[in-house]
C-alpha atoms as a PDB file:
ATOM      1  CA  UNK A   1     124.147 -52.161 -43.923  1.00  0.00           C
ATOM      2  CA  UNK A   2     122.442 -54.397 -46.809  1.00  0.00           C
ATOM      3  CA  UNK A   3     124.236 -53.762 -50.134  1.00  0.00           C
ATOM      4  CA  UNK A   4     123.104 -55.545 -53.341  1.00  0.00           C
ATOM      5  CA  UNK A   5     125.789 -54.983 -56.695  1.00  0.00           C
ATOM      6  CA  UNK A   6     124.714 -55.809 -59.592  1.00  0.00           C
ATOM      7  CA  UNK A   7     127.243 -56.765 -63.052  1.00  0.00           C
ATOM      8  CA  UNK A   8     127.430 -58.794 -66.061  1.00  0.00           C
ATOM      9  CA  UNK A   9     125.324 -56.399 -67.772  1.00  0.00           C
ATOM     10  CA  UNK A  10     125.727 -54.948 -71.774  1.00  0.00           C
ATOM     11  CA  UNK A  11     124.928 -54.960 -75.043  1.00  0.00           C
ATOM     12  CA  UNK A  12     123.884 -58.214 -76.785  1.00  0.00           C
ATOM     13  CA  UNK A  13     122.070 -59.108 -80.179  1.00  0.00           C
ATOM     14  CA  UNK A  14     118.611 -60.691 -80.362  1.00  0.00           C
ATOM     15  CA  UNK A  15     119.180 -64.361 -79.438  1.00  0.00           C
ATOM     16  CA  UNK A  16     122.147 -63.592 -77.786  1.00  0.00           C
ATOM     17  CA  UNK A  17     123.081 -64.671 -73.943  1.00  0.00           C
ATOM     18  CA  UNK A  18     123.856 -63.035 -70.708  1.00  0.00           C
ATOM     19  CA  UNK A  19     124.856 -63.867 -67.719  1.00  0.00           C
ATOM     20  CA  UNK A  20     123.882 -61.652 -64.531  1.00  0.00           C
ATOM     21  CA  UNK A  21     125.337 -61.593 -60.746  1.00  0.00           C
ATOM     22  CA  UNK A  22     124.241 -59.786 -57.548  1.00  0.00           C
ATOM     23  CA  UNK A  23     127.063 -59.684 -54.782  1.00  0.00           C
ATOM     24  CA  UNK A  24     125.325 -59.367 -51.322  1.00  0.00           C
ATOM     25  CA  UNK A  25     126.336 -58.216 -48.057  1.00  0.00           C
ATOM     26  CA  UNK A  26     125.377 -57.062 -44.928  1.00  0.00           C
ATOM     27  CA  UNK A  27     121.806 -60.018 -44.547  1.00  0.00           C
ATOM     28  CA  UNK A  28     121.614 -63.395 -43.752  1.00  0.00           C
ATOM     29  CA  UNK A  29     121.253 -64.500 -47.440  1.00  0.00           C
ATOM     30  CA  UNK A  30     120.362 -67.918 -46.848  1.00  0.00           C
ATOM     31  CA  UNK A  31     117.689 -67.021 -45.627  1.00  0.00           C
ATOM     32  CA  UNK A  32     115.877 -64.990 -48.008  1.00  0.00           C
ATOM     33  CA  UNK A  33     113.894 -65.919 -51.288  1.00  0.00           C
ATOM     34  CA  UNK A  34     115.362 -63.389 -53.741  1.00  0.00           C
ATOM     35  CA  UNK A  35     114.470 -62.037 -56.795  1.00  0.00           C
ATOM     36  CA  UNK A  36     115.836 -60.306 -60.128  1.00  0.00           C
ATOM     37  CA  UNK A  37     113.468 -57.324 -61.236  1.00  0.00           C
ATOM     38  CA  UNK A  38     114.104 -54.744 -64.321  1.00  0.00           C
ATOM     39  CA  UNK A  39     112.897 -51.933 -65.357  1.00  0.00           C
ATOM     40  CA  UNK A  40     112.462 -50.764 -68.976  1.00  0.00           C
ATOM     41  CA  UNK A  41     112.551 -46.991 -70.102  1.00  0.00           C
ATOM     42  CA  UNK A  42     108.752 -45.519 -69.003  1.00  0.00           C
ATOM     43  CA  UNK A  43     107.702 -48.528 -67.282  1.00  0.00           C
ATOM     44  CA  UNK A  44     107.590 -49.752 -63.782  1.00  0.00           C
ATOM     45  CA  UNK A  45     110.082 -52.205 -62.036  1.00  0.00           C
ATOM     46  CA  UNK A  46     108.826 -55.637 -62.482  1.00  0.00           C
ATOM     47  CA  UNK A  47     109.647 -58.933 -61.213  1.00  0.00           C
ATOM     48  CA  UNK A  48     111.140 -61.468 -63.607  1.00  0.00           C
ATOM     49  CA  UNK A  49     112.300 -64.268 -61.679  1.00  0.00           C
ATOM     50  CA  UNK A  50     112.197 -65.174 -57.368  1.00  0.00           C
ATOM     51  CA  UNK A  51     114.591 -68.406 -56.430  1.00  0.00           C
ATOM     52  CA  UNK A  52     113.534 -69.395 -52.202  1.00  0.00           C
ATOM     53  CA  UNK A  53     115.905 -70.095 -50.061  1.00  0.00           C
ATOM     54  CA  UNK A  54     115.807 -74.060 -50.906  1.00  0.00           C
ATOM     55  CA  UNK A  55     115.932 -73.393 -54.421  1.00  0.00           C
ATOM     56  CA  UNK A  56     112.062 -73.515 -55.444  1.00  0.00           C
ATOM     57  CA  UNK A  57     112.029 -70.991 -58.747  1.00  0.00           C
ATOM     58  CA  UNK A  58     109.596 -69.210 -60.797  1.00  0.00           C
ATOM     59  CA  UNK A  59     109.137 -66.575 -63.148  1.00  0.00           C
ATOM     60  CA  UNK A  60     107.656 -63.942 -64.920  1.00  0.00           C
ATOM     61  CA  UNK A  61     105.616 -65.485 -68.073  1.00  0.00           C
ATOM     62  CA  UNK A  62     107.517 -62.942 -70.070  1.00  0.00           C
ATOM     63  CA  UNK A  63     110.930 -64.872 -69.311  1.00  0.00           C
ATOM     64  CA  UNK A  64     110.012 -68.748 -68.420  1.00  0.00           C
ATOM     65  CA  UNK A  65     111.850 -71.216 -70.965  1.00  0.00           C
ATOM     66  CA  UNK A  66     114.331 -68.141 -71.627  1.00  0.00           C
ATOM     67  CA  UNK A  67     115.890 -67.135 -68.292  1.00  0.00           C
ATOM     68  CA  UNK A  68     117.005 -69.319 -65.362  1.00  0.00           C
ATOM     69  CA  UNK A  69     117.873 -68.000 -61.743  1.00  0.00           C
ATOM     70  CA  UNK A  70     120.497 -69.495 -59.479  1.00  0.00           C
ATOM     71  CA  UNK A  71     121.942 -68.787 -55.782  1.00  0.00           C
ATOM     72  CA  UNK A  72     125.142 -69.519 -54.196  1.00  0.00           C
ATOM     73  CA  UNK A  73     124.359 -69.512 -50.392  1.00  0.00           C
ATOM     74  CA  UNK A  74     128.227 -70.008 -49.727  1.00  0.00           C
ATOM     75  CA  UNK A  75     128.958 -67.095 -52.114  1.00  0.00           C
ATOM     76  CA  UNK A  76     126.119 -64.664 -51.080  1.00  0.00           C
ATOM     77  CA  UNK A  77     125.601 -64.335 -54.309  1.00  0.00           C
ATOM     78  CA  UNK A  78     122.476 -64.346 -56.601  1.00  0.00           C
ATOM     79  CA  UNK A  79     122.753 -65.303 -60.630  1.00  0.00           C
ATOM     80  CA  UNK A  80     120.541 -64.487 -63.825  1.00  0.00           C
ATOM     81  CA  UNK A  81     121.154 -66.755 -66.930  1.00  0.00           C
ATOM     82  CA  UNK A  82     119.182 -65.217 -69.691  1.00  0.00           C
ATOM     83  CA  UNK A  83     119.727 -66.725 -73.517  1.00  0.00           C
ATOM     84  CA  UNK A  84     117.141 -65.816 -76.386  1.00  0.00           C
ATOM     85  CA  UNK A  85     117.442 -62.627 -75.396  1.00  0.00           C
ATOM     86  CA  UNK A  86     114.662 -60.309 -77.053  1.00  0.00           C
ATOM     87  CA  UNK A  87     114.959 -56.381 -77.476  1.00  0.00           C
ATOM     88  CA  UNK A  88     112.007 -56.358 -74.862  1.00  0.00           C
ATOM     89  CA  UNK A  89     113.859 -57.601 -72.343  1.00  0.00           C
ATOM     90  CA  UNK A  90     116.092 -54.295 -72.192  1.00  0.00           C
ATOM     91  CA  UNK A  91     116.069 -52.470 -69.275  1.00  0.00           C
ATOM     92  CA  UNK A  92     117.929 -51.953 -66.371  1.00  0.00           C
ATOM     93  CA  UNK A  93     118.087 -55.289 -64.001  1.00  0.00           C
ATOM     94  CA  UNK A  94     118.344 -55.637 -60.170  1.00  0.00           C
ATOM     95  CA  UNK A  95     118.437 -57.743 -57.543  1.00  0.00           C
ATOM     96  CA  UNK A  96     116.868 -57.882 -54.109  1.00  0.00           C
ATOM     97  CA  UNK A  97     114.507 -60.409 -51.515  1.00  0.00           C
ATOM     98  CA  UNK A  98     111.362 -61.353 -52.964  1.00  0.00           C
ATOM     99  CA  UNK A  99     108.307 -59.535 -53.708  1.00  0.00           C
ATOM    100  CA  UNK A 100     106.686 -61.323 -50.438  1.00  0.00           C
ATOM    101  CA  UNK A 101     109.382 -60.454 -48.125  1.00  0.00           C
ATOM    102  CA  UNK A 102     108.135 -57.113 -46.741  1.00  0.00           C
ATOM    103  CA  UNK A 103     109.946 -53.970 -47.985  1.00  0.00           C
ATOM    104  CA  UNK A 104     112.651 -54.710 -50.162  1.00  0.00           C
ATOM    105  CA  UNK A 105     116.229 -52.764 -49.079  1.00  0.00           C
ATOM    106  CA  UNK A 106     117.667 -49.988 -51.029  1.00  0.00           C
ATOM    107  CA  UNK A 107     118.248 -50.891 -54.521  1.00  0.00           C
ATOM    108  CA  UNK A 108     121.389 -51.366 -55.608  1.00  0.00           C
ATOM    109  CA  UNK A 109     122.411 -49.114 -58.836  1.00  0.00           C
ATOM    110  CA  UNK A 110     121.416 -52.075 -61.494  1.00  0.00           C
ATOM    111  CA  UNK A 111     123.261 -53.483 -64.325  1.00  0.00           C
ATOM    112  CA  UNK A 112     121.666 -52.121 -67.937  1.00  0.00           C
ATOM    113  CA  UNK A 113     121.045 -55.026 -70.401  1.00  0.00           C
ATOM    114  CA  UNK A 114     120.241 -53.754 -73.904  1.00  0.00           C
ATOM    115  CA  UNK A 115     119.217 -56.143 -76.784  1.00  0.00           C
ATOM    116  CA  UNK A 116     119.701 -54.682 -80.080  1.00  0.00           C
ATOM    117  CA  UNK A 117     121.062 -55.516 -83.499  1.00  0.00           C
END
């Protein structure tokens, strides 16, 4: 059973920094591209950043220069390093295989990033 567990979530000034992680189990990580997403209050999950399997990135304009994604094939694990954080960028943040990879699995229950003063 595929479970993605998100953390490293909270509440963070404009400009500030966070740092994200999704814990995997249950797949074959190495062998997925994965992907952060969010979703903001009234609005509809998006994709911010995908990282492939060999470590090819890209992202969401909304986020490039700002946000950088990482993977730990060893560690099954999936990171989000986001700095110049803007109060747009709140909403709740999850992980799971790339928008290309067919239906994603269940979402895991997110990790809430606000950005507020």
């Amino acid at each position: 059973q595929v479970q993605l567990v998100e953390s490293g979530g909270g509440l963070v000034q404009p400009g500030g920094s966070l740092r994200l992680s999704c814990a995997t189990s249950g797949i074959t990580f190495s062998g997925y591209t994965m992907a952060w997403y969010r979703q903001a209050p009234g609005k509809q999950r998006e994709r911010v950043a995908t990282i492939t399997s060999g470590g090819t990135t890209n992202y969401a304009d909304s986020v490039k220069g700002r946000f950088t994604i990482s993977r730990d094939n060893a560690k099954n694990t999936v990171s989000l390093q986001m700095n110049s954080l803007k109060p747009e960028d709140t909403a709740v943040y999850y992980c799971n295989k790339g928008p290309l990879q067919g239906t994603p699995w269940n979402w895991g229950q997110g990790t809430q990033v606000t950005v507020s003063s």
